[in-house]
Protein backbone atom coordinates (compact mmCIF):
# COMPACT_ATOMS: atom_id res chain seq x y z
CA UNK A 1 35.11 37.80 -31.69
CA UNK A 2 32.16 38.74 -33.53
CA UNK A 3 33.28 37.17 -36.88
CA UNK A 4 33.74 33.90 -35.06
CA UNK A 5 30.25 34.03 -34.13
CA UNK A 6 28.03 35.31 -36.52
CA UNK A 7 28.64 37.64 -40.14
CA UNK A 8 25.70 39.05 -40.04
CA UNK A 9 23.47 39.01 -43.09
CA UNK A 10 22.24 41.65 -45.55
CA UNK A 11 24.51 44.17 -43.29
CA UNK A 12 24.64 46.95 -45.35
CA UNK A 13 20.82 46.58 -46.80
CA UNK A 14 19.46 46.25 -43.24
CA UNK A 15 21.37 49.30 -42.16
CA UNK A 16 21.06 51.50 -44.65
CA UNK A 17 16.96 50.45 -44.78
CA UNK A 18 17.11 52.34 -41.64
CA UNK A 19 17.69 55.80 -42.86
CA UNK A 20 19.80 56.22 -39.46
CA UNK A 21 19.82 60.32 -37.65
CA UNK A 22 22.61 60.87 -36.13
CA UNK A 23 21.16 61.77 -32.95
CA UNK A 24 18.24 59.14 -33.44
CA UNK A 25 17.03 56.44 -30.96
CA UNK A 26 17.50 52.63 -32.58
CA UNK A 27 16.66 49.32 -31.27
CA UNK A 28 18.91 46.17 -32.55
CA UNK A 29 16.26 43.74 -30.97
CA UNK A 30 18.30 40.38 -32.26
CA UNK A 31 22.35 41.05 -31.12
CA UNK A 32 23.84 38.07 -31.78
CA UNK A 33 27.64 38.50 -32.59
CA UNK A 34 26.49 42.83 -32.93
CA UNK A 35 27.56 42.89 -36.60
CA UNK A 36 24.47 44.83 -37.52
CA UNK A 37 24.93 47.01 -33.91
CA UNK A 38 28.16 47.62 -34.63
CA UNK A 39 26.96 48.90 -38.14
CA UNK A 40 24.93 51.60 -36.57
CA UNK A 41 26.54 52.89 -34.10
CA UNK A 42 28.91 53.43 -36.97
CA UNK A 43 26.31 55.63 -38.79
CA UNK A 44 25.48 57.57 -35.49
CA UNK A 45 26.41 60.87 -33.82
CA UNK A 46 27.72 60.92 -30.46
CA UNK A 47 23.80 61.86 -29.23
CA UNK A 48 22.37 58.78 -30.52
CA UNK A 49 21.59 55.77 -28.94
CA UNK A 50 21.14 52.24 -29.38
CA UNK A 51 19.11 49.47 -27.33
CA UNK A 52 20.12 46.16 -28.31
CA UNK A 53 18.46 42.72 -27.00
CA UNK A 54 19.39 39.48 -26.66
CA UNK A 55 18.06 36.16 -24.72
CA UNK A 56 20.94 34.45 -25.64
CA UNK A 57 23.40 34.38 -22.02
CA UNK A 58 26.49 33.88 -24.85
CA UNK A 59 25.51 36.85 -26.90
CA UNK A 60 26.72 38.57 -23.87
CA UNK A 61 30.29 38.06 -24.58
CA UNK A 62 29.94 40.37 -27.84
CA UNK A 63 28.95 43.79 -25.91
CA UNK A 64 30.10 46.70 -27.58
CA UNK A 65 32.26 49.36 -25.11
CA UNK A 66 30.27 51.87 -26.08
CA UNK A 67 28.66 54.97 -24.05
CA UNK A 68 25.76 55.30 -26.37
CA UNK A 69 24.93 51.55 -26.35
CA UNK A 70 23.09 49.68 -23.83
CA UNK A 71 22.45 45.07 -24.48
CA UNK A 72 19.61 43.84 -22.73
CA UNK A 73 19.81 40.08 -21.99
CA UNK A 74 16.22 39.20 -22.78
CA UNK A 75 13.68 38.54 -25.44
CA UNK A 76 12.73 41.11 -27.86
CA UNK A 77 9.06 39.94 -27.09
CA UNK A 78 9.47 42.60 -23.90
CA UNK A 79 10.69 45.27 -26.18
CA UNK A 80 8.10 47.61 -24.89
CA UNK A 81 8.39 47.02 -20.99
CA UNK A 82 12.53 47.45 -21.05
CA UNK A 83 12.52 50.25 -23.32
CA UNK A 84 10.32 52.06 -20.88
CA UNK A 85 12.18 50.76 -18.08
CA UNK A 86 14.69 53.20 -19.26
CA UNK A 87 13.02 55.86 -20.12
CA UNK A 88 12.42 55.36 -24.24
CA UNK A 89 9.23 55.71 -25.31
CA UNK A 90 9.61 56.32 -28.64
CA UNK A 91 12.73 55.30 -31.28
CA UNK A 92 13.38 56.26 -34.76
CA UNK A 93 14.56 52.32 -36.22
CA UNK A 94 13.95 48.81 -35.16
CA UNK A 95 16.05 46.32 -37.02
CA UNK A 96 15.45 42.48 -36.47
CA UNK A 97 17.31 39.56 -37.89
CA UNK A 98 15.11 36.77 -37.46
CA UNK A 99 17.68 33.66 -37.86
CA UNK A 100 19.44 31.25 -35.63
CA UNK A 101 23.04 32.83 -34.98
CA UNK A 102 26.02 30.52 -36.52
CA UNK A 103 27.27 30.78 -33.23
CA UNK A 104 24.27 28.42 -31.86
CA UNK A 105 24.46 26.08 -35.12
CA UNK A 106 27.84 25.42 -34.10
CA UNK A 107 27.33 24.98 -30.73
CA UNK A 108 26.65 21.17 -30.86
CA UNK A 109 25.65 20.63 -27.13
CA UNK A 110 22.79 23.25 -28.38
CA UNK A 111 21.31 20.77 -30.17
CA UNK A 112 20.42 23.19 -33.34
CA UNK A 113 22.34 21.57 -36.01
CA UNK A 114 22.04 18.36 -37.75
CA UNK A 115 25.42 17.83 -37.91
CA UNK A 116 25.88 16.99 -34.39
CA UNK A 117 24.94 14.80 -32.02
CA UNK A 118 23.67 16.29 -28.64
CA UNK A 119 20.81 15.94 -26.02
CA UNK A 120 17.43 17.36 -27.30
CA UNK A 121 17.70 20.70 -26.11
CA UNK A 122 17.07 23.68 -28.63
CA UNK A 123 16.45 26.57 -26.12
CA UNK A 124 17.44 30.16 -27.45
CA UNK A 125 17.85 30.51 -23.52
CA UNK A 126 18.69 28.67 -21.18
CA UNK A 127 16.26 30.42 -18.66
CA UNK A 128 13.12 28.42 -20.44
CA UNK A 129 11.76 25.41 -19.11
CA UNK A 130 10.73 23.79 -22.08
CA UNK A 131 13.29 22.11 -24.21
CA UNK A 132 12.77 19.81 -27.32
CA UNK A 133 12.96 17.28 -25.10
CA UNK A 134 9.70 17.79 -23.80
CA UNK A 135 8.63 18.38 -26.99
CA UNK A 136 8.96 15.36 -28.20
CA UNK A 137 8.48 12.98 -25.37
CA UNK A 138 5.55 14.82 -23.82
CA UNK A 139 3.23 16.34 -26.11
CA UNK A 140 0.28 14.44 -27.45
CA UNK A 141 0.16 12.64 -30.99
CA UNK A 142 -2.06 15.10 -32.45
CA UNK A 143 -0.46 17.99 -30.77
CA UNK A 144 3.45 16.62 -32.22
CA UNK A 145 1.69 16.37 -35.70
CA UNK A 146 0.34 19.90 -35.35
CA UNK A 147 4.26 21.52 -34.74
CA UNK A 148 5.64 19.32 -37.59
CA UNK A 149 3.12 20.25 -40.08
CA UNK A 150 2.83 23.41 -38.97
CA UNK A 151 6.50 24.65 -38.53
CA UNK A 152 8.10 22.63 -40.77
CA UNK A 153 5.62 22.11 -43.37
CA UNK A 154 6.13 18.26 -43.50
CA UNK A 155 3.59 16.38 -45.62
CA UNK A 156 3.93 13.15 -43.55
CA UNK A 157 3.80 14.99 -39.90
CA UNK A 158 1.25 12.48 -38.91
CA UNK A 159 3.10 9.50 -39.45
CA UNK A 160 5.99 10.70 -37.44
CA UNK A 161 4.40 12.35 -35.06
CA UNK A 162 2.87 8.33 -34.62
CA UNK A 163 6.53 6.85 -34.62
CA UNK A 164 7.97 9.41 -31.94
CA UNK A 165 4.87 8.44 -29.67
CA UNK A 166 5.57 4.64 -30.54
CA UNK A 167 9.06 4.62 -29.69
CA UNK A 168 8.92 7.08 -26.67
CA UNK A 169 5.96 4.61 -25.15
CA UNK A 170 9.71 2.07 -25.43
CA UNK A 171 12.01 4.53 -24.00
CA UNK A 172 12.32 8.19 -23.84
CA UNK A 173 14.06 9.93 -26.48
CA UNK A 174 16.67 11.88 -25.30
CA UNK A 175 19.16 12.54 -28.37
CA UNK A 176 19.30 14.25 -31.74
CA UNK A 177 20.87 10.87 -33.06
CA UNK A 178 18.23 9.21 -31.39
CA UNK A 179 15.50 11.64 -32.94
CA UNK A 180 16.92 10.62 -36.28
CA UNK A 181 16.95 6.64 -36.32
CA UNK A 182 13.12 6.99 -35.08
CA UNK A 183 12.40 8.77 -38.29
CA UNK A 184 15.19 7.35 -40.62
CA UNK A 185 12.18 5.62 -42.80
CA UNK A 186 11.13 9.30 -43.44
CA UNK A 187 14.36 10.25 -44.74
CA UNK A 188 15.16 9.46 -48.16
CA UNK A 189 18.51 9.49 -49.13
CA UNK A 190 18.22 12.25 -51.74
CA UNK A 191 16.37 15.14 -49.00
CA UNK A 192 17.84 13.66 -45.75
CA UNK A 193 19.26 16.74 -44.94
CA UNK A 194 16.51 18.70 -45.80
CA UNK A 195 13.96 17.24 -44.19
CA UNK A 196 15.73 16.57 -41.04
CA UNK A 197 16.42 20.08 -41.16
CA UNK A 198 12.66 21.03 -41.20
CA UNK A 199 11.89 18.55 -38.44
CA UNK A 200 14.68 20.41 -36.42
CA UNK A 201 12.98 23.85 -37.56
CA UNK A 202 9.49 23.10 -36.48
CA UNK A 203 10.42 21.63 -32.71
CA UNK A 204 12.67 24.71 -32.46
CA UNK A 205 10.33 26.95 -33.39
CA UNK A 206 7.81 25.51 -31.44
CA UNK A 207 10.71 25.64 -28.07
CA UNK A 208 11.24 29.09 -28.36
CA UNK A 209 7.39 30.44 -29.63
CA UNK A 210 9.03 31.71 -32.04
CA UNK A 211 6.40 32.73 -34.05
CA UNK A 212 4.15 34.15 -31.49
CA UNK A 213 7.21 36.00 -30.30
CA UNK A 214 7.47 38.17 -33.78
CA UNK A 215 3.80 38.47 -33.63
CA UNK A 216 3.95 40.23 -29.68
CA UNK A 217 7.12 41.77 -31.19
CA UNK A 218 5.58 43.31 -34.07
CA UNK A 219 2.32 44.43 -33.02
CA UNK A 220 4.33 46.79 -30.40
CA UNK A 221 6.26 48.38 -33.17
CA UNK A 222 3.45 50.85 -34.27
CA UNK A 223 3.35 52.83 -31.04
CA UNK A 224 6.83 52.45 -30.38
CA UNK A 225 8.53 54.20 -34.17
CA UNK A 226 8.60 57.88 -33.95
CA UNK A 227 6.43 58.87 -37.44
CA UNK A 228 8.97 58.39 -40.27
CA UNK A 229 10.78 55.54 -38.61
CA UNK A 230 11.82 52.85 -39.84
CA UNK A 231 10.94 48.67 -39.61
CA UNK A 232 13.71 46.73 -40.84
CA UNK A 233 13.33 43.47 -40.55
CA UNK A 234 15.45 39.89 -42.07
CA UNK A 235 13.28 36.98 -42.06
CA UNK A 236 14.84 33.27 -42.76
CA UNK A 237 11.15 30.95 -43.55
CA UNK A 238 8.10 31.26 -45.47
CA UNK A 239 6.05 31.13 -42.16
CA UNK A 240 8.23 34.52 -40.74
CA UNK A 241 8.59 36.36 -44.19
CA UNK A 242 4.26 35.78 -44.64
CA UNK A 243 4.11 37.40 -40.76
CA UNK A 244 5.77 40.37 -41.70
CA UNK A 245 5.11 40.69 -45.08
CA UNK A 246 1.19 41.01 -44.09
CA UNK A 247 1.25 42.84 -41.04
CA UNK A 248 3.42 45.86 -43.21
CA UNK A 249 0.55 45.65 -45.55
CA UNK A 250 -2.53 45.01 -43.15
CA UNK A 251 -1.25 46.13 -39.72
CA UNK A 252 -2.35 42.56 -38.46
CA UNK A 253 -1.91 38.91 -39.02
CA UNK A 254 -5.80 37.73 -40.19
CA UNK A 255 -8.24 39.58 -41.92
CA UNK A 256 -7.95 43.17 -43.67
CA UNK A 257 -7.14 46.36 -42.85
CA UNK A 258 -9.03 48.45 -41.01
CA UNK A 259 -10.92 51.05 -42.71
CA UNK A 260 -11.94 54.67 -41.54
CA UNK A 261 -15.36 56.50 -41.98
CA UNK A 262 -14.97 56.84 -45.60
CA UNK A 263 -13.67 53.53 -46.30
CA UNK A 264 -9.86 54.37 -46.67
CA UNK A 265 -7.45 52.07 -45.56
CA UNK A 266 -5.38 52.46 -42.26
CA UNK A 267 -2.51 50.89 -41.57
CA UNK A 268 0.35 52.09 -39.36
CA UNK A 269 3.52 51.38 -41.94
CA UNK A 270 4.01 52.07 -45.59
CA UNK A 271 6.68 49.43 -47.56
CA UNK A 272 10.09 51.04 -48.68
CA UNK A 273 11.35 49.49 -51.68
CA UNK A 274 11.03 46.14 -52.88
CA UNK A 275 11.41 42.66 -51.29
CA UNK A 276 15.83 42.83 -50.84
CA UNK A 277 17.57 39.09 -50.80
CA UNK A 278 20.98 38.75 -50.69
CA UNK A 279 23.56 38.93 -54.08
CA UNK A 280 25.13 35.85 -55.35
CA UNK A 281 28.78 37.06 -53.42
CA UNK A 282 27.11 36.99 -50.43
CA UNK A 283 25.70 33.64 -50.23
CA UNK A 284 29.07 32.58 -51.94
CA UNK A 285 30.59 33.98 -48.38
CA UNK A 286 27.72 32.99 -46.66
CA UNK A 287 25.83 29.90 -47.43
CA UNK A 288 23.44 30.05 -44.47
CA UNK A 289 22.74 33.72 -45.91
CA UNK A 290 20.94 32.19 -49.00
CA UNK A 291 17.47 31.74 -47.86
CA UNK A 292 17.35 35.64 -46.10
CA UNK A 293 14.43 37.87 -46.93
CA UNK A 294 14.74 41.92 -45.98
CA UNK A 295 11.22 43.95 -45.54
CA UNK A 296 11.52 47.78 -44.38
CA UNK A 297 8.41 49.90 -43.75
CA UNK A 298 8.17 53.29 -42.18
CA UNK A 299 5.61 54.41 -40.03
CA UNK A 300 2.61 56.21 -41.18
């Protein structure tokens, strides 16, 4: 089953960046189809355990039948609060796999992929209220031109942020076909696909916080690794690779480090190895595998 849904990316890289014990404590905090889960329990003793998290209700249907692994159906923004719900205060690895499963591309009443048509919808769970369709039909000019520039890094976000408002003030928008004829003019033959597929990125990102979400997420991290654990963490966009990247090398997301009483730096991770993107194979196997990015830091 898992194949079908997701073949999950950078497998062995992410893994192995993990430096599993066998009787260690490890935290899978994106499950998906459990390709990476499935990984480590294969690395681990029968006294180790792993926490896995999900928000997606489908993910569900992937659980492993496994006595040392537990999936928690929620987001990994809570990390902290279920973990100690169950008694785990501290773990030796986190791994994280920032993108959107294939599973939900393919899903075309989801409304993730441009290759469908379906009802504006985007939710990584169905338990949130907000949906793209609010997005786009509610939120203020200024506000719409603030996601599109922001998460998809579109250079005419103002102008279509103006022709969504223009139209909606018509009729609502209530399709992904429909979200594409309102901004057809924006879409040059040559980068339809490409820009459509940043328009897509940027209201789905702004649905599911996503970025907020890895900041909560990450800031928790620090207390959470044992000393000598391991962060290991697959990022998919510029905007999620830049989080990480600086809060391995700064412990936060703005400004510098902190510095002590005699001006050394502290900062609660130290990189491992070099930036790790995935081998010509792979994206042969796996085209949505090509834009993947793999940072691992261990705690200080």
């Amino acid at each position: 089953m898992e194949r079908t849904y997701h073949n999950p990316v950078l497998l062995k890289e992410s893994v192995d960046g993990l430096s599993i014990k066998e009787d260690g404590i490890y935290v899978d905090v994106t499950f998906g189809g459990g390709g990476h889960s499935r990984e480590i329990l294969n690395q681990l003793g029968e006294k180790g355990q792993l926490i896995a998290f999900d928000q997606d209700e489908d993910a569900l249907q992937n659980t492993i039948d496994d006595s040392r692994f537990r999936l928690i159906n929620e987001n990994f923004r809570y990390i902290r609060q279920f973990l100690k719900f169950y008694g785990i205060l501290k773990v030796d690895g986190i791994l994280a796999d920032f993108g959107v499963s294939s599973h939900q591309f393919d899903q075309a009443e989801r409304g993730f992929s441009t290759r469908f048509e379906a009802d504006l919808d985007m939710r990584m769970s169905k338990k949130n209220e907000l949906s793209a369709f609010e997005v786009v039909n509610t939120y203020s000019q200024q506000d719409l031109a603030t996601v599109l520039f922001r998460y998809g890094e579109l250079k005419r976000s103002r102008e279509m942020a103006a022709a969504l408002v223009e139209e909606r003030n018509r009729k609502p928008i209530k399709t992904t076909a429909e979200l594409k004829t309102v901004l057809q003019r924006f879409l040059p033959r040559h980068r339809e696909q490409k820009i459509l597929a940043q328009v897509y990125q940027a209201i789905r990102i702004e649905v599911n916080e996503e970025i907020k979400v890895i900041e909560e997420f990450l800031m928790q991290t620090p207390d959470l690794l044992e000393k000598g654990g391991r962060l290991s963490i697959i990022s998919y966009h510029s905007l999620e690779d830049r989080l990480v990247k600086r809060f391995i090398r700064e412990g936060k997301f703005e400004g510098e480090a902190e510095k002590d009483f005699y001006g050394r730096t502290k900062v609660p991770f130290k990189k491992v190895g070099k930036l790790v993107v995935p081998s010509a194979e792979e994206i042969a196997k796996n085209s949505r595998a090509r834009s993947a990015r793999l940072r691992i830091a261990e705690r200080i």
